[in-house]
N, C-alpha and C. Protein backbone atom coordinates (compact mmCIF):
# COMPACT_ATOMS: atom_id res chain seq x y z
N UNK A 1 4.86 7.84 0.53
CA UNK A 1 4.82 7.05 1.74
C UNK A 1 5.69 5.81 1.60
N UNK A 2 5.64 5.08 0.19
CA UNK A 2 6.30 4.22 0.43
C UNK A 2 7.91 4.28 0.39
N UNK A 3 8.14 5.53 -0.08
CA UNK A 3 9.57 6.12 -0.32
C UNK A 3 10.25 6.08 1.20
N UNK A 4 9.62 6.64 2.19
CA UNK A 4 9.78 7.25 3.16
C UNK A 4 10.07 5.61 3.86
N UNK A 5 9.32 4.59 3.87
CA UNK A 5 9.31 3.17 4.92
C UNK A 5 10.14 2.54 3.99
N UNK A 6 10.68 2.65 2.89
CA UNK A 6 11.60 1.71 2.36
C UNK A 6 12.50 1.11 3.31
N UNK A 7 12.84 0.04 3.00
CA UNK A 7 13.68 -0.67 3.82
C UNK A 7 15.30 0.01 3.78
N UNK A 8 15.78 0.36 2.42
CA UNK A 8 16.85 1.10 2.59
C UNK A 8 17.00 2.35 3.19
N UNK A 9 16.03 3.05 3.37
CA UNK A 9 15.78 4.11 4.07
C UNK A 9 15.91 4.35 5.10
N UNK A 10 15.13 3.97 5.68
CA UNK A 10 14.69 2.99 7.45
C UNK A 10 14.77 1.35 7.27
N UNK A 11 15.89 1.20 7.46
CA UNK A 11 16.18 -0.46 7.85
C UNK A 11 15.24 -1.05 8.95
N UNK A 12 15.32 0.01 10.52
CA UNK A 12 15.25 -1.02 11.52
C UNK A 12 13.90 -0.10 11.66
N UNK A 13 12.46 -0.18 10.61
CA UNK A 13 11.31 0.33 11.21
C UNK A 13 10.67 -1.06 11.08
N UNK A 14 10.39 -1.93 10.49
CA UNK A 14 9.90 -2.99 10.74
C UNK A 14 9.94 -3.87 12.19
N UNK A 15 11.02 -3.67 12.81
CA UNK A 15 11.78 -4.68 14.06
C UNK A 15 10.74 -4.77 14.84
N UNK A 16 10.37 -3.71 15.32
CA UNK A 16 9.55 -3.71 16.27
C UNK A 16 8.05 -3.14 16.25
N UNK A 17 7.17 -3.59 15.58
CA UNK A 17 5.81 -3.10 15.46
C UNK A 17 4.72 -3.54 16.58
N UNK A 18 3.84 -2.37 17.38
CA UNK A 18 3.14 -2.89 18.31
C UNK A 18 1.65 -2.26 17.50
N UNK A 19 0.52 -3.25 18.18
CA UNK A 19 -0.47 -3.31 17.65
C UNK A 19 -1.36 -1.85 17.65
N UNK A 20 -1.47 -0.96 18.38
CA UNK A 20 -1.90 -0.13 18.02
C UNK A 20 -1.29 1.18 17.15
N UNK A 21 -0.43 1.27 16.32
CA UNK A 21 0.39 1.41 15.71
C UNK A 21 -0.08 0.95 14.47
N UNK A 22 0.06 -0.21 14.09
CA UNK A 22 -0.88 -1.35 13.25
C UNK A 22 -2.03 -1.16 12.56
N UNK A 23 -3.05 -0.99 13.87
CA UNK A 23 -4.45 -0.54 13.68
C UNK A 23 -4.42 0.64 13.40
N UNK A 24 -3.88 2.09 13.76
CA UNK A 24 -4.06 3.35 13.10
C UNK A 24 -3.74 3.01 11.86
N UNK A 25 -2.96 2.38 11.02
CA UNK A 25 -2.10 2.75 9.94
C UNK A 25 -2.95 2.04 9.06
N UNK A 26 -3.55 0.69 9.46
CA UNK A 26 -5.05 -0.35 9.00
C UNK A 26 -6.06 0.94 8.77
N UNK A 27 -6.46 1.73 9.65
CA UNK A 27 -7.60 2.67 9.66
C UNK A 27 -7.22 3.43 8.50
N UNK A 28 -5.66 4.05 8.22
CA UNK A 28 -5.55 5.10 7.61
C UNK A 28 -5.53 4.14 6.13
N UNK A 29 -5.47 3.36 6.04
CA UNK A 29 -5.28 2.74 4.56
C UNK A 29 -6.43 2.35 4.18
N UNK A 30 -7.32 1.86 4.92
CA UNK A 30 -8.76 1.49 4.69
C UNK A 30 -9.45 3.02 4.18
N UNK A 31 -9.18 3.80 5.21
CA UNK A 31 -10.17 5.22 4.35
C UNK A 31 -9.24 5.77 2.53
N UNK A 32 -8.17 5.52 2.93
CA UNK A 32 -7.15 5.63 1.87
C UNK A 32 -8.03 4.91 0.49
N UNK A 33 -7.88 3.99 0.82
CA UNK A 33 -8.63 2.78 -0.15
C UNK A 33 -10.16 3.33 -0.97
N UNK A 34 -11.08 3.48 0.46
CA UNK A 34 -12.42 3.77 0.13
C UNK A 34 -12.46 5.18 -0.73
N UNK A 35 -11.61 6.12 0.11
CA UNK A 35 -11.54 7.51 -0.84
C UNK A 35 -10.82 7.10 -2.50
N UNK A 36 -10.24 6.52 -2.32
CA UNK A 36 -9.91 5.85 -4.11
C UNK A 36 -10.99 5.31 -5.05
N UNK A 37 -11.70 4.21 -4.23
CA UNK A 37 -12.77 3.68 -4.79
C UNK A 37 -14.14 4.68 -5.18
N UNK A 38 -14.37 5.46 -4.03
CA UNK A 38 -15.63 6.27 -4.45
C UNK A 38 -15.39 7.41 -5.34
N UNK A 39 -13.63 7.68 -5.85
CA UNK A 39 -13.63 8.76 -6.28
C UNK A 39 -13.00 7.93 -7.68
N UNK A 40 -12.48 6.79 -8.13
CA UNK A 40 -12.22 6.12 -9.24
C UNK A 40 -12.16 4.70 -9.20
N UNK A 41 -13.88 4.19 -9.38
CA UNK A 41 -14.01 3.10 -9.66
C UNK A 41 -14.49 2.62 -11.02
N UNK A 42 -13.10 3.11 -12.17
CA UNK A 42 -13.49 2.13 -13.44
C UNK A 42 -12.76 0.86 -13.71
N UNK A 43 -13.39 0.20 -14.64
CA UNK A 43 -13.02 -0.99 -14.55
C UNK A 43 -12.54 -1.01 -16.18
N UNK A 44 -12.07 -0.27 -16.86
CA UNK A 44 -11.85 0.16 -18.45
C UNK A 44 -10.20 -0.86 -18.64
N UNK A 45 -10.53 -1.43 -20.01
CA UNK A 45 -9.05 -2.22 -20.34
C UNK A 45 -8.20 -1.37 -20.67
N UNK A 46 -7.50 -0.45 -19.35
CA UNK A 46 -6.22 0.27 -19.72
C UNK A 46 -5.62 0.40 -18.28
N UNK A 47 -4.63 1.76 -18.73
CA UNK A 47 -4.01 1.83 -17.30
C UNK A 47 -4.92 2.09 -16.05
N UNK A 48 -6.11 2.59 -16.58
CA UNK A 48 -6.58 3.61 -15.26
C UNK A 48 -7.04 2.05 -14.57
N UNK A 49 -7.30 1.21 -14.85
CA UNK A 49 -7.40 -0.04 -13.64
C UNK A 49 -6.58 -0.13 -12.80
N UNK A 50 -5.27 0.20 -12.81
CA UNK A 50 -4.32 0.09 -11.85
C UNK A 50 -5.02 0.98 -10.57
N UNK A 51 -5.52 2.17 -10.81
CA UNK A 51 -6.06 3.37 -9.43
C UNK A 51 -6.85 1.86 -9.27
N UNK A 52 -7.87 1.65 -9.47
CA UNK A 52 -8.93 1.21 -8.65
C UNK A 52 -8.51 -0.47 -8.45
N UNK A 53 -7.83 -0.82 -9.03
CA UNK A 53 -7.03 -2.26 -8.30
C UNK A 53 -6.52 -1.62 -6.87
N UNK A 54 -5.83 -0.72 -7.13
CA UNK A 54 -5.10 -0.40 -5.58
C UNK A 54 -5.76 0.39 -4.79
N UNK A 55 -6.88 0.97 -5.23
CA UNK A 55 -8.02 1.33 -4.37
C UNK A 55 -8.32 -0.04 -3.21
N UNK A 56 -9.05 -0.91 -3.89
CA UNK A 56 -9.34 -2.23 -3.23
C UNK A 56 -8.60 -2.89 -2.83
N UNK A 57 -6.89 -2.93 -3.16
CA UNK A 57 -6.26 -3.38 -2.34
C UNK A 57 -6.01 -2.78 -0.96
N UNK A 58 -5.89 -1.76 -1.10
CA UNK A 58 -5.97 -0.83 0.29
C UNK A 58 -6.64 -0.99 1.24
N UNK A 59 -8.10 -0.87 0.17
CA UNK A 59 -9.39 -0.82 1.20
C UNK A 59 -9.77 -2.28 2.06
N UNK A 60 -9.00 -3.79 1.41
CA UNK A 60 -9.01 -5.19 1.56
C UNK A 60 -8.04 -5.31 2.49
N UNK A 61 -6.82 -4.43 2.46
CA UNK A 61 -5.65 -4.98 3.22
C UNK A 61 -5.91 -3.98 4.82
N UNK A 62 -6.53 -2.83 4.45
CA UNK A 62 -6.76 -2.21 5.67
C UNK A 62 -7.82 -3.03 6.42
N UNK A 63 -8.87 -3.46 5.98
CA UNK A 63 -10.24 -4.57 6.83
C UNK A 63 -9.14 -5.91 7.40
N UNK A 64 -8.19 -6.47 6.56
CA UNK A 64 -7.80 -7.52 7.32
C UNK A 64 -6.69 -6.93 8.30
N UNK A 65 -6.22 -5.99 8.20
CA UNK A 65 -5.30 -5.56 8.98
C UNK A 65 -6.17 -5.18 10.05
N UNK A 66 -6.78 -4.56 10.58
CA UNK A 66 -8.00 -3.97 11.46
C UNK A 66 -8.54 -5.02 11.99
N UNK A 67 -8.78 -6.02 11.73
CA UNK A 67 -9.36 -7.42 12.20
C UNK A 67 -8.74 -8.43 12.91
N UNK A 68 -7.37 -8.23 11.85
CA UNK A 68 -6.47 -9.23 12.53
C UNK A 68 -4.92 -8.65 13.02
N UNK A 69 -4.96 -7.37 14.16
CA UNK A 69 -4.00 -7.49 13.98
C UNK A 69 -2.98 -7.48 14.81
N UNK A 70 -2.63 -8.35 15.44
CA UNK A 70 -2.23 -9.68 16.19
C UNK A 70 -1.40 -10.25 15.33
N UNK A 71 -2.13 -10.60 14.21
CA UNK A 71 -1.66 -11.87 13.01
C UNK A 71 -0.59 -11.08 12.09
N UNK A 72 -0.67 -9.47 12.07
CA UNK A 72 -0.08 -8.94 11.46
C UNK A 72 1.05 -8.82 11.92
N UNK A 73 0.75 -8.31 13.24
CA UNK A 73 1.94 -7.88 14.41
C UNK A 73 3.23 -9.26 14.23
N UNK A 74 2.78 -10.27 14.12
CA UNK A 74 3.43 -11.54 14.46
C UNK A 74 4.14 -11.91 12.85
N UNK A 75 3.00 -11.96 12.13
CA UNK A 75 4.07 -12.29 10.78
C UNK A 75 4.92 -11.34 10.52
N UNK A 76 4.52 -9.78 10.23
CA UNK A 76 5.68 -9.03 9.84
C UNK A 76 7.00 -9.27 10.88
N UNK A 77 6.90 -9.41 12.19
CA UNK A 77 8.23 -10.14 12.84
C UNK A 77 9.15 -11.35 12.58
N UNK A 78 8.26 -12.41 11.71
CA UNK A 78 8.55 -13.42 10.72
C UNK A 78 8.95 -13.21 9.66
N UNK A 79 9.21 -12.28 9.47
CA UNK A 79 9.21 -11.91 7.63
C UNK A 79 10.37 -11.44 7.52
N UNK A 80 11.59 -11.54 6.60
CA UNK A 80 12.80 -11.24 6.60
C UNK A 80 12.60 -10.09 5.63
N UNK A 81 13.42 -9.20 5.80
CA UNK A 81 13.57 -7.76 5.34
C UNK A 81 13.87 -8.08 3.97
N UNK A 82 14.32 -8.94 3.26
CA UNK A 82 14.22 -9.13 1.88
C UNK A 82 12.69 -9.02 1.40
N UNK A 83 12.32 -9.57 2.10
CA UNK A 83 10.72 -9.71 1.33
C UNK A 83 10.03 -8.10 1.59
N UNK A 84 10.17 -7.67 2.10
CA UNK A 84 9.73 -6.31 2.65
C UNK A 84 10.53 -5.37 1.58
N UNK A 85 12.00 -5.42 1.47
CA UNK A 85 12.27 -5.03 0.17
C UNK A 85 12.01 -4.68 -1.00
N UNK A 86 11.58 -5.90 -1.58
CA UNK A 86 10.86 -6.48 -2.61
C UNK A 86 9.56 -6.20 -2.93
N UNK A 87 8.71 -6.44 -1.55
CA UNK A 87 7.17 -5.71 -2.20
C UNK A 87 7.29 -4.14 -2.03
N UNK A 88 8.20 -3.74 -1.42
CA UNK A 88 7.76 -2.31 -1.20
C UNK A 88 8.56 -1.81 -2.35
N UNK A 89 9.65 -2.54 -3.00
CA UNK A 89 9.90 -1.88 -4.54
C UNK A 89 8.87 -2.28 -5.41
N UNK A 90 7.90 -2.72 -5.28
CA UNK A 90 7.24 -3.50 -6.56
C UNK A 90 6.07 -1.91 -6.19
N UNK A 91 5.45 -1.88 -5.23
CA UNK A 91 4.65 -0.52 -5.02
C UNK A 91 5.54 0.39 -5.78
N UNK A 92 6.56 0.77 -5.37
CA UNK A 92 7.28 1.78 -5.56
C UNK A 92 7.28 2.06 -6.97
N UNK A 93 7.57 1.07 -7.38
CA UNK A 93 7.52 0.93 -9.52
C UNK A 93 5.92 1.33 -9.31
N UNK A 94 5.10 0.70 -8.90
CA UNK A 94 3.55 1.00 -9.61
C UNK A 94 3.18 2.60 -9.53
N UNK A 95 3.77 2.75 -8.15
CA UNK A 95 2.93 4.39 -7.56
C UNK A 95 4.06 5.32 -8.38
N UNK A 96 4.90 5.36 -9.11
CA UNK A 96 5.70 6.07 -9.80
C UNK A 96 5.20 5.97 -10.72
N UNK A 97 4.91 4.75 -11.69
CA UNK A 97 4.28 4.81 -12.85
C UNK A 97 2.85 5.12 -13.25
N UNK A 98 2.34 5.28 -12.23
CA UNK A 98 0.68 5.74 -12.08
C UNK A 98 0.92 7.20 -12.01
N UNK A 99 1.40 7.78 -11.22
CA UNK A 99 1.93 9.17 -10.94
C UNK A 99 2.30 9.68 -12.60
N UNK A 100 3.28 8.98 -12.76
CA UNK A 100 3.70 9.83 -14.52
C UNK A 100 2.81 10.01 -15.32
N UNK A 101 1.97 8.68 -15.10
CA UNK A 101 0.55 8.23 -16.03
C UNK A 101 0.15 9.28 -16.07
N UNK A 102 -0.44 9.65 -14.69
CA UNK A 102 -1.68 11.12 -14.12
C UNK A 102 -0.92 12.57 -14.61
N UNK A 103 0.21 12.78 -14.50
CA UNK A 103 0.59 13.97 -14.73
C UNK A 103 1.45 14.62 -16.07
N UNK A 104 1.29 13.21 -16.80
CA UNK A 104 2.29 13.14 -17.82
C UNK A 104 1.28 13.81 -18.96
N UNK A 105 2.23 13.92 -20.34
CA UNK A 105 0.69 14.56 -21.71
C UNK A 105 0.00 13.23 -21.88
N UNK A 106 -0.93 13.27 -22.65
CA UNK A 106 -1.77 11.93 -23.25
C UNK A 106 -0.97 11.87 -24.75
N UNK A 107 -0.36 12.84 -25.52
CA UNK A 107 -0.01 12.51 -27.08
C UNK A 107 -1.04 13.26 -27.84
N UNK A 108 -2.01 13.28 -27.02
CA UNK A 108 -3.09 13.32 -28.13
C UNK A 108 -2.83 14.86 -28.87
C-alpha cells in the first residue's frame, strides 16, 4: 500500500483529498490496526515489537483520523510533498524490513 501512494509514484494524489475519502481509509486503518493488535500483541525486546508498535499506530492514527477529519483534510493540504516523501519512505524501510523479518530463515 505504501508502494502504491508513494509520492514518486502518484505525485498529484495528495492535492486534493475530500473528507469522506479520509474517513473510509481512517476506518480501514483502524480495523487494520486492531486486527494486528488482537492477532500480535507482544511486547518482547526484539524485532517482533515493531508488528505491534505499528499495530497501535494504525489503530491510534485511524481513531484520530475518524474524529478529526476536517483537521486532517486541512493539514495534509498544508504539508509539502517533501514531508510526505519522507514519512512514507521511512514506512517503506520498516514494512520491507518486517516483511524479510517474517519470511526470511531464523539461522537457527
Amino acid at each position: 500500500m505504501v508502494a502504491a501512494e508513494f509520492s514518486l509514484v502518484q505525485p498529484h494524489l495528495y492535492d486534493e483529498q475530500i473528507s469522506p475519502v479520509v474517513h473510509l481509509s481512517s476506518v480501514l486503518m483502524f480495523a487494520g490496526g486492531l486486527a494486528i493488535i488482537r492477532a500480535h500483541n507482544r511486547w518482547a525486546r526484539d524485532r517482533t515489537v515493531l508488528v505491534t508498535l505499528s499495530g497501535w499506530f494504525f489503530l491510534i492514527l485511524g481513531l484520530l483520523r475518524m474524529f478529526a477529519t476536517g483537521f486532517c483534510v486541512r493539514s495534509a493540504s498544508n504539508t509539502g510533498a517533501t514531508a510526505f516523501t519522507f514519512l512514507e519512505g521511512i514506512l517503506f524501510v520498516l514494512a520491507v524490513y518486517m516483511t524479510f523479518k517474517a519470511y526470511g530463515r531464523d539461522g537457527k
